[in-house]
Structure formats: structure tokens, C-alpha cells
Protein backbone atom coordinates (compact mmCIF):
# COMPACT_ATOMS: atom_id res chain seq x y z
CA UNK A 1 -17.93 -0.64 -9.74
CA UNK A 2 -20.34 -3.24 -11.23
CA UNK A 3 -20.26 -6.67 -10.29
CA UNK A 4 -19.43 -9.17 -13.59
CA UNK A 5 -22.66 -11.06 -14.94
CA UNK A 6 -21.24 -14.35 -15.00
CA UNK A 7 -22.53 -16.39 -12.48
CA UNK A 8 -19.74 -17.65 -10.04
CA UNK A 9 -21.88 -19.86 -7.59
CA UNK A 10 -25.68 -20.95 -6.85
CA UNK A 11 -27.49 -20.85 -4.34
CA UNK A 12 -26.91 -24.41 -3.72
CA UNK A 13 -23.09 -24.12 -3.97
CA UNK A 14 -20.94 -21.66 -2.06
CA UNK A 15 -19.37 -19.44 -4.53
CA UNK A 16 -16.20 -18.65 -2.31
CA UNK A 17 -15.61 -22.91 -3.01
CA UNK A 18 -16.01 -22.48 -6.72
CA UNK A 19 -13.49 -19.89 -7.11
CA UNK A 20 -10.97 -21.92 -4.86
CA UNK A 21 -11.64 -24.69 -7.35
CA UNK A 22 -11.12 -23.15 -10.69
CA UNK A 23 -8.14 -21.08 -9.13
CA UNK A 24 -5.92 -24.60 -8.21
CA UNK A 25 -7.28 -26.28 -11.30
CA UNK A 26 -6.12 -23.17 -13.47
CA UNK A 27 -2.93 -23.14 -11.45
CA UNK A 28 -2.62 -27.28 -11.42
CA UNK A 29 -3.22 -27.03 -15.34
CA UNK A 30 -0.02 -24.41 -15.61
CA UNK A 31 2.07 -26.42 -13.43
CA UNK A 32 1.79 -29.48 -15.74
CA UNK A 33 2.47 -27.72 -18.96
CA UNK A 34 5.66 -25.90 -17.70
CA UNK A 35 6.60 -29.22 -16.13
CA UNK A 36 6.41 -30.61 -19.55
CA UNK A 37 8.93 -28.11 -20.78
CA UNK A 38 11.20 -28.41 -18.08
CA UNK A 39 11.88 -32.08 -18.82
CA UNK A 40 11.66 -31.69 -22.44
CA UNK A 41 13.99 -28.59 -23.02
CA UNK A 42 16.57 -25.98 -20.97
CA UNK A 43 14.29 -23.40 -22.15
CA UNK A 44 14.41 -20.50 -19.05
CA UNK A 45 10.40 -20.08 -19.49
CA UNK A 46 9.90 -23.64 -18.08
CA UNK A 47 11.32 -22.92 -14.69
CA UNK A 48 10.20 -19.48 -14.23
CA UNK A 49 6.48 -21.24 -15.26
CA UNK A 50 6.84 -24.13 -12.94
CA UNK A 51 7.75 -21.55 -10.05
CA UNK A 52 5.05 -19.62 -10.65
CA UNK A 53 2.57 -21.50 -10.91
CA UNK A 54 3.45 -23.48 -7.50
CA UNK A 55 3.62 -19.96 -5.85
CA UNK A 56 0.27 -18.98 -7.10
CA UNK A 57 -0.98 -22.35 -5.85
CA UNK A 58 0.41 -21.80 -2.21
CA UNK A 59 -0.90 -18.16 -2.79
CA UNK A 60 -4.22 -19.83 -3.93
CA UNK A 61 -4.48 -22.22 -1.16
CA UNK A 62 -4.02 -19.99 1.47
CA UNK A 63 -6.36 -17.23 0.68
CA UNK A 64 -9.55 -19.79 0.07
CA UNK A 65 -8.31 -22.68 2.76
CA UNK A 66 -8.81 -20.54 5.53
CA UNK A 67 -12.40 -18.92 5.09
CA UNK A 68 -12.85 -22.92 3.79
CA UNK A 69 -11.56 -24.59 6.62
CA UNK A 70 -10.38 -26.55 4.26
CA UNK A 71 -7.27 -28.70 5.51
CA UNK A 72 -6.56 -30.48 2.40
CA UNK A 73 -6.32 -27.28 0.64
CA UNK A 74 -4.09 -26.18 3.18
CA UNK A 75 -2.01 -29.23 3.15
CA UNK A 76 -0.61 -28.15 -0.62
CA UNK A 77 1.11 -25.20 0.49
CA UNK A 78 4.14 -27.28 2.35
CA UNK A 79 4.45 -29.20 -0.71
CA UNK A 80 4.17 -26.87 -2.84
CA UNK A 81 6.77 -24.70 -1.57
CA UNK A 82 9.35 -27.50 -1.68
CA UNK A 83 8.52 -27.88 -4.97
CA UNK A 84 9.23 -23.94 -5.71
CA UNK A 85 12.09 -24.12 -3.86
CA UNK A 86 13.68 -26.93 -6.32
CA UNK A 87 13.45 -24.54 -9.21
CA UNK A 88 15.20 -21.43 -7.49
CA UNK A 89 18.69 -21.72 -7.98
CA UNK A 90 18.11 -22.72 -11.75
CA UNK A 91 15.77 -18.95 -11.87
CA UNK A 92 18.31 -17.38 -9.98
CA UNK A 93 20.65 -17.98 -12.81
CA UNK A 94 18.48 -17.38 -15.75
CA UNK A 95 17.70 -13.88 -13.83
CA UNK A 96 21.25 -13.62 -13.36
CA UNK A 97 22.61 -14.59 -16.83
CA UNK A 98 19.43 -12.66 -19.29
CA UNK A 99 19.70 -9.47 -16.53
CA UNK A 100 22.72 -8.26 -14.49
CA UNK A 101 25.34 -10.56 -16.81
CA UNK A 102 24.37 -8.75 -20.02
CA UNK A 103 24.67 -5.55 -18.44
CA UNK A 104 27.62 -5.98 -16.85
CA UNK A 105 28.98 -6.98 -20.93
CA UNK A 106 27.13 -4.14 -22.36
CA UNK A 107 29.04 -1.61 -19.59
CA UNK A 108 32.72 -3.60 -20.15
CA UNK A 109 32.28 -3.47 -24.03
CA UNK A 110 35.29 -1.35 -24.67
CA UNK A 111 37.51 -3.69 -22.76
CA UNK A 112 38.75 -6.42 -24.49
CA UNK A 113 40.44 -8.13 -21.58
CA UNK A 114 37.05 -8.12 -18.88
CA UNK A 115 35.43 -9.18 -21.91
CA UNK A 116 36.95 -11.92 -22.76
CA UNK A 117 36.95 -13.33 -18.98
CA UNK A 118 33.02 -12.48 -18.98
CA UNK A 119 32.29 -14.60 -21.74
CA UNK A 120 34.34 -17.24 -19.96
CA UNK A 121 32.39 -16.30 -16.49
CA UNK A 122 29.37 -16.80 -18.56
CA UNK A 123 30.05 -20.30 -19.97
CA UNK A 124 30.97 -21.50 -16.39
CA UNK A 125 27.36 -20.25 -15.59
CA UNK A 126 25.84 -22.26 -18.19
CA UNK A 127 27.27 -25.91 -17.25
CA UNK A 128 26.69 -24.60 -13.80
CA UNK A 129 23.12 -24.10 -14.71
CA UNK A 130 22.51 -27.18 -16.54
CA UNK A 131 23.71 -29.15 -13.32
CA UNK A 132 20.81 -26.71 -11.28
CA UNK A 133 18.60 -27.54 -14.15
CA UNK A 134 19.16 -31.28 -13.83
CA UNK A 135 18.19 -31.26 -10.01
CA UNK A 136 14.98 -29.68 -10.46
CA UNK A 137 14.03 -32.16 -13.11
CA UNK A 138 14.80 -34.80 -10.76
CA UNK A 139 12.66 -33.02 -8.14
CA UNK A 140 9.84 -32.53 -10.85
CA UNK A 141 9.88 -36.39 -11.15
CA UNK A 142 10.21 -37.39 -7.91
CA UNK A 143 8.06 -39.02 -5.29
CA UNK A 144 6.73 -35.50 -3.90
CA UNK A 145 5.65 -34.31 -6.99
CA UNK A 146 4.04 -37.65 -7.33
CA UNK A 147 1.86 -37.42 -4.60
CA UNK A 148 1.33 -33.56 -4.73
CA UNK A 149 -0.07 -34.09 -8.60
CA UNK A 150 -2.61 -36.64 -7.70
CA UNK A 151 -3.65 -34.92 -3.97
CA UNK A 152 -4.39 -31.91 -6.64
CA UNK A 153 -6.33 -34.20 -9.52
CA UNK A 154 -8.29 -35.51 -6.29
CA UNK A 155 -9.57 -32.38 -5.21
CA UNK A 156 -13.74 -32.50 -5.13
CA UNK A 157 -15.33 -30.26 -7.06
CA UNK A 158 -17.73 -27.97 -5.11
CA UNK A 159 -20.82 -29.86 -4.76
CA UNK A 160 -24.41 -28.93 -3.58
CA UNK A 161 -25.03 -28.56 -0.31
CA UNK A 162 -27.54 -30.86 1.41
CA UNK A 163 -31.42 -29.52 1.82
CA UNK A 164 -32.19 -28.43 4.96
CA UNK A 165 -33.05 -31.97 7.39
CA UNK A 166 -36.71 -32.38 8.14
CA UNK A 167 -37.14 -31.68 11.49
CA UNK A 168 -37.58 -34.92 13.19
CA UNK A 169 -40.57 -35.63 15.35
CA UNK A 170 -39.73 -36.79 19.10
CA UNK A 171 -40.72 -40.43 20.02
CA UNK A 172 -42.78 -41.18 23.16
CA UNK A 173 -40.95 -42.18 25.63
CA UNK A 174 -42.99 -45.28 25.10
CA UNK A 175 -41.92 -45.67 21.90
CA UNK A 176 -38.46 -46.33 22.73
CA UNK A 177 -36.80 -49.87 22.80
CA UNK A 178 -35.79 -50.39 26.24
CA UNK A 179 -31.72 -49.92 25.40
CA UNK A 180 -32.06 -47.17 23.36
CA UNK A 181 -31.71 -43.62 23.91
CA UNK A 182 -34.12 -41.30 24.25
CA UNK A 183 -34.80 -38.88 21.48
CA UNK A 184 -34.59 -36.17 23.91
CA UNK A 185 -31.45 -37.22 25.17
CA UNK A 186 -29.56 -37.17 22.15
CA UNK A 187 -27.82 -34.07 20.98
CA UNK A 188 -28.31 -31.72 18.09
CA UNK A 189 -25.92 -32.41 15.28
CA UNK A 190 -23.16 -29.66 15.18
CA UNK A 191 -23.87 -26.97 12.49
CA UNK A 192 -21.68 -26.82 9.43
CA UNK A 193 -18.75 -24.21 9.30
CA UNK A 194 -20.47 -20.78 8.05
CA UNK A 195 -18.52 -19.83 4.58
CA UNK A 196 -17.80 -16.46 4.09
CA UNK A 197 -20.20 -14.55 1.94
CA UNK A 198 -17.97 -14.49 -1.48
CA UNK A 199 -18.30 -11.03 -2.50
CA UNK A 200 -17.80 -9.64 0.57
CA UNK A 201 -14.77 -11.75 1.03
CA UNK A 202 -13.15 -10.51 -1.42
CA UNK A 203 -13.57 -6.85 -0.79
CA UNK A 204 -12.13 -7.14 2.85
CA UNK A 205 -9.17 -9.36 1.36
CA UNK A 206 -8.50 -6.42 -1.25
CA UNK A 207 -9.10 -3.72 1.05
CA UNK A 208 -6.87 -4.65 3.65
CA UNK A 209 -4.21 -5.79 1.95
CA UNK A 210 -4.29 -2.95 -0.46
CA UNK A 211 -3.99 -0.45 2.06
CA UNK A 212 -1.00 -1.88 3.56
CA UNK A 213 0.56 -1.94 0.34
CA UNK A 214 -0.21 1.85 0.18
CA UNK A 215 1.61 2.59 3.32
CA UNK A 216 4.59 0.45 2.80
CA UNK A 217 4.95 2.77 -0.57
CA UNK A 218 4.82 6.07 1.44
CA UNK A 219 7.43 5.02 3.41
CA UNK A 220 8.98 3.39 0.61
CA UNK A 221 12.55 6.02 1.23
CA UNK A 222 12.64 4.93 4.97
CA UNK A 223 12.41 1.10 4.42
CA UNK A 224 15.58 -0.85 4.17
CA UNK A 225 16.36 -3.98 2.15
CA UNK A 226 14.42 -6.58 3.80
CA UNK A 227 11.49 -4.41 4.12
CA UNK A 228 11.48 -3.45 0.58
CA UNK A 229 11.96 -6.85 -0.25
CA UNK A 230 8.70 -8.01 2.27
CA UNK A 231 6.88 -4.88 0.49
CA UNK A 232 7.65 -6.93 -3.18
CA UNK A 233 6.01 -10.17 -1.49
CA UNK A 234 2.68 -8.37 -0.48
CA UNK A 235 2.56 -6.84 -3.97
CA UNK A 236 2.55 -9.70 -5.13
CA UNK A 237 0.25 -11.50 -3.27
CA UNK A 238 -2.32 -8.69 -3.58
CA UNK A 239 -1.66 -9.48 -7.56
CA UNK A 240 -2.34 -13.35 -7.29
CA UNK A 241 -5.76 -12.55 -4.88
CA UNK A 242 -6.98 -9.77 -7.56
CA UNK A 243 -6.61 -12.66 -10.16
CA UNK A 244 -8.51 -15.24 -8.61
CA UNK A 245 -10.83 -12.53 -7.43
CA UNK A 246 -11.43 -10.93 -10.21
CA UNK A 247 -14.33 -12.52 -11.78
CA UNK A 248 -16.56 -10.89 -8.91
CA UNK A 249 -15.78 -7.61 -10.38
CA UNK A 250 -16.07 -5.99 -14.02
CA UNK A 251 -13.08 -7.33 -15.61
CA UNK A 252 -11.56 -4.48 -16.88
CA UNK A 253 -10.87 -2.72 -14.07
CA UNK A 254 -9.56 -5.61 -12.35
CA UNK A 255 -6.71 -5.91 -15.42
CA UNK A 256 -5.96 -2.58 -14.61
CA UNK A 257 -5.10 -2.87 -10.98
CA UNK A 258 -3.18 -6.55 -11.76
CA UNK A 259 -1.30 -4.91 -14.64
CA UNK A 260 -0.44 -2.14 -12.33
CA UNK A 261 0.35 -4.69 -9.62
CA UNK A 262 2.74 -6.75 -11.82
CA UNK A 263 4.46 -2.75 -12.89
CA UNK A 264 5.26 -2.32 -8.98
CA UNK A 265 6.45 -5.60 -8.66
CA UNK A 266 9.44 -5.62 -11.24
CA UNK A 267 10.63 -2.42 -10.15
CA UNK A 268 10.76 -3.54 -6.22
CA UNK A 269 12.25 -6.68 -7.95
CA UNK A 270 15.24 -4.44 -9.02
CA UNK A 271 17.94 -4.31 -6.04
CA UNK A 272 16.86 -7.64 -5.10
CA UNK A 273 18.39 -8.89 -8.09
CA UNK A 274 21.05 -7.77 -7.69
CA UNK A 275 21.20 -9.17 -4.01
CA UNK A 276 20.52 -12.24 -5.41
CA UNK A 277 23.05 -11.79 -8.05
CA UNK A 278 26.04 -11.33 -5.60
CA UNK A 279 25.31 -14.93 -4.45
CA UNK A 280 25.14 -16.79 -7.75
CA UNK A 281 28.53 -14.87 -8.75
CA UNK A 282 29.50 -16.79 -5.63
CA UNK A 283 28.14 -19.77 -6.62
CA UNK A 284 30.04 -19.46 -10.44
CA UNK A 285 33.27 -18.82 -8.96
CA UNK A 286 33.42 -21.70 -6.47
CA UNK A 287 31.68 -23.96 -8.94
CA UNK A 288 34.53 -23.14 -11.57
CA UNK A 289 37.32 -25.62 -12.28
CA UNK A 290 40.37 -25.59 -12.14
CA UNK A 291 40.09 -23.86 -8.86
CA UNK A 292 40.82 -20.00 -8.69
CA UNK A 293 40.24 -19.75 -12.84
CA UNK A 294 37.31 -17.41 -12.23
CA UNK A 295 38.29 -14.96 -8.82
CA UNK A 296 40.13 -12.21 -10.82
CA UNK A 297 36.48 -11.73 -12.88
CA UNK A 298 34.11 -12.53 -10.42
CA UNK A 299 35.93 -10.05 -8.03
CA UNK A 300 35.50 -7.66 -11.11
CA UNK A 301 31.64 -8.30 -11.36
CA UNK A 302 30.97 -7.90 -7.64
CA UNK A 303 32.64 -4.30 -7.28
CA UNK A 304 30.52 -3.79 -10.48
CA UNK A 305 27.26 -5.09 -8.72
CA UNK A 306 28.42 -2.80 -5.49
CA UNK A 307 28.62 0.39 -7.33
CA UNK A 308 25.28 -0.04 -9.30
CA UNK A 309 23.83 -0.81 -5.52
CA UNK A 310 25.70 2.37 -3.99
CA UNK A 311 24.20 4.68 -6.71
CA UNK A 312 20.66 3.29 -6.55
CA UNK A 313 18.75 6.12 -7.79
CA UNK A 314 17.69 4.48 -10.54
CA UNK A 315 16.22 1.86 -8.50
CA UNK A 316 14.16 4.45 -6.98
CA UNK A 317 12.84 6.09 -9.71
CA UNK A 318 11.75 2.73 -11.10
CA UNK A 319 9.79 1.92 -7.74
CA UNK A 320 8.05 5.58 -7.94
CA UNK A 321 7.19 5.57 -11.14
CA UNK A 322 5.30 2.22 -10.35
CA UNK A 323 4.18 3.50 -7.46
CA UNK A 324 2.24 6.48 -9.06
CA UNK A 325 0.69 4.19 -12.27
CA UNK A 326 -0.98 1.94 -9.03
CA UNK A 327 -1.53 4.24 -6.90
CA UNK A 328 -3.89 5.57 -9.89
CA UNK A 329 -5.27 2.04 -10.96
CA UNK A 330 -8.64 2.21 -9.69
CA UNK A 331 -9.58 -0.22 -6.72
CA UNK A 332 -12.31 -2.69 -8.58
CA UNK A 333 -13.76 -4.14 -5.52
CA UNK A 334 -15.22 -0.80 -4.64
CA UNK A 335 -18.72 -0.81 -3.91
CA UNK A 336 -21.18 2.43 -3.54
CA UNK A 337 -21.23 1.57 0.34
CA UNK A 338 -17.67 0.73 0.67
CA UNK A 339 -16.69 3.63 2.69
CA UNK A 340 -13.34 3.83 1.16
């Protein structure tokens, strides 16, 4: 696969430290603009983009901090996470009310009386979510997002490196002022960390974790829920590292094999949904006031949720029909010595 033409790094600046830069200032510049959103409107996109683009930071931060040695790269994943975390129970809901509530109306359409008590479950699910909604914003505003914006607006660019010292001439002994050191006494100066060669970087990153994601999906049948839900995680990981990645490689392909990536993930996304959803039917009913109003319904909507889970097939049809369109999407990284 041919490399891209675009120049990514000089020989002065270590390209593996360019594309951690652009990838936190791409995902710093998302974060802001969904932020905006989020305090400006209850539009659903502003959450799901604030969460995102705080888990492609952490995502970001680990895969280049590392190789970097970078500690205040690495730093921004604690805070970043916190941050993600503030904005889940409002997604959970917007998941919940755009996904398994409108199904659950579409399936109960023909009867009147569930339907009436799901459009009351549903308003309960809105003031509930403009409470959740409220609480992020005042996370959004807080002191850690504060401090986490400017730590990120603070971040150095990727500078040149020095030019080699000239190599320094011992003094006679003779030379020396009487309290000084000797030349020959002092020690060399300890070598800078080695940064990973860029390019191949990136293909080990890829290769690895693409491979494990190929395993996990022929065992897909034999995994159970938490290890179909870790399998959805490294998907999409591998997604957010082919992203940042990607202008190494011809750009096409990459889209491919992130498209493809982003196909798999929805569909592992399914039952976990629905996991998810059992819990924020929870939350609704206990939320509800006066106590009790909602149990007949939510009791409804969880025997509901139970026997979509029990039948699962479509679930599975979904995941292997994802499976096949990226098990197809050609790996990009390839090289003609790559030995894959």
C-alpha cells in the first residue's frame, strides 16, 4: 500500500510528535465546539460530541504518550475520563429514549393502554434527562474542565530537535582552576529517549491490535457479555488509532478499514444497549413521582427488553454481517515486507 505524499515530520522533528499534536489539537478543537452546544441547547448531538471527543483524547493520549514518554500527555487521560464520565448518564438516555424507547412504542402500537403509560414513561425520561443534562453542564464548567482546557491549549508544539553538540575538547589538567572538576571526571550527559520510528509505529500498533480483533470475532459465538462488550472497546480503539494514523498511509484505504471499523462497532453496540437500557428504566421508575406511578410500565418494558435479549439472533446477524464487510476492508498499513 503506498505511503501518502504529505509530509508528516522532518528530519529535524520527530514525526510520531507531530501526529500526537495535531491528533489532541483536532480532538481539543471538537471538545470545545460540542461544549458550546451543550451549554447552549439540550440538543442529544452535544453530549454524544463532548463524549467522544474526550474518549478519542484519552484514546489519543495513550497511544502517542507512551512511545513519547510523554507524562503530560499522559496526565490528560485521568481527566479526561472524568470528564466522559459526566456526560454518560445524559447519553445513556438519549440512547435509551431515540433507540430501545421507540421500539418498544412501535411494537405496543396496537395497545392503547401500554401506550398511553409509554408516552407517560417517556415524559418522566425527559425531566429526568434534563436534570442529567444539567449536571454535566455544571461539570463542563467546572474547575476540572478549567484546568484540563488550558493544560491542553499549553501543549508545545513539536519543535526541532537540537544539532548534534560539538564534541568538546578535554582541558589539561593544568588548565583546570584548582576547585574545579576535571573534564575527565565529569560524566557524559544522558542520551535523549529514542522515539519510535513513526511509520513503523504505526504498523506494529495496527497489526497487533488488528489481529486480536480478528480472533475475538472468530470466537465471537463462544464469548459472553462482558467479552463481547471488551471486543466493542478494542474495535473501537483500533478505529480511533487508524484515524490518527492514517495520514501515513494512502487515505483511501484507511477510510475503508475506519468505515468498516465504525460498521462492527454499532452492531457489537447492540445487546449492550439494551444492558444499558435495563438500568436507565431503573433509573425512570425510581426517579418518577409520586412514588410507584411508573412500576406497572416499567415492569412492562423490562420483560420487553428480556425477550428481545432471549431471542438475540438478530443481534448476531448484525455482528456477522459486520464482521465479514471488515474482515474484507483491506489492512492499509501493509507494506511489501510486512509478512502479513
Amino acid at each position: 500500500m503506498p505511503l501518502h505524499q504529505d509530509p508528516v515530520g522532518s528530519d529535524a522533528v520527530p514525526a510520531l510528535a507531530v501526529l500526537a499534536h495535531d491528533a489532541l489539537a483536532a480532538c481539543h478543537a471538537d471538545l470545545l465546539a460540542a461544549r458550546q452546544t451543550v451549554l447552549t441547547a439540550r440538543d442529544p448531538v452535544g453530549i454524544h460530541g463532548t463524549r467522544v471527543a474526550l474518549r478519542r483524547m484519552r484514546a489519543a493520549a495513550t497511544l502517542f504518550g507512551r512511545p513519547l514518554a510523554d507524562e503530560a500527555i499522559l496526565a490528560l487521560r485521568a481527566d479526561a475520563k472524568l470528564l466522559a464520565d459526566a456526560c454518560g448518564p445524559t447519553r445513556d438516555l438519549d440512547v435509551f429514549l431515540i433507540g430501545v424507547l421507540k421500539e418498544a412504542e412501535a411494537s405496543f402500537a396496537d395497545h392503547d393502554a401500554v401506550l398511553h403509560d409509554l408516552r407517560s414513561f417517556r415524559a418522566a425520561a425527559l425531566r429526568l434527562r434534563r436534570t442529567r443534562h444539567d449536571a454535566a453542564r455544571r461539570v463542563l464548567t467546572g474547575d476540572v474542565f478549567t484546568a484540563f482546557d488550558a493544560r491542553l491549549a499549553s501543549l508545545p508544539a513539536p519543535t526541532a530537535l537540537p544539532s548534534p553538540a560539538e564534541p568538546t575538547v578535554p582541558q589539561p589538567l593544568s588548565a583546570v582552576p584548582g576547585d574545579a572538576v576535571a573534564i575527565s571526571d565529569v560524566p557524559p550527559p544522558m542520551p535523549a529517549p529514542s522515539v519510535p520510528d513513526a511509520l513503523g509505529f504505526a504498523r506494529d500498533v495496527l497489526r497487533g491490535r488488528d489481529r486480536k480483533l480478528r480472533k475475538g470475532l472468530e470466537r465471537f459465538r463462544r464469548l459472553d457479555g462482558a467479552q463481547r462488550h471488551a471486543l466493542r472497546l478494542r474495535v473501537k480503539k483500533q478505529r480511533y488509532a487508524a484515524s490518527f494514523l492514517s495520514k501515513l498511509f494512502d487515505r483511501k484505504a484507511a477510510g475503508a478499514y475506519i468505515q468498516a471499523a465504525a460498521g462492527l462497532q454499532d452492531a457489537l453496540g447492540l445487546a449492550n444497549d439494551r444492558l444499558v437500557a435495563a438500568k436507565v428504566i431503573a433509573d425512570i421508575r425510581a426517579a418518577a413521582r409520586p412514588k410507584g406511578r411508573l412500576d406497572w410500565i416499567a415492569g412492562v418494558l423490562t420483560g420487553w427488553l428480556a425477550g428481545r435479549a432471549q431471542a438475540g439472533g438478530d443481534d448476531d446477524r448484525a455482528v456477522a454481517s459486520a464482521g465479514k464487510r471488515f474482515r474484507k476492508a483491506a489492512r492499509f498499513w501493509r507494506g511489501g515486507d510486512d509478512g502479513e
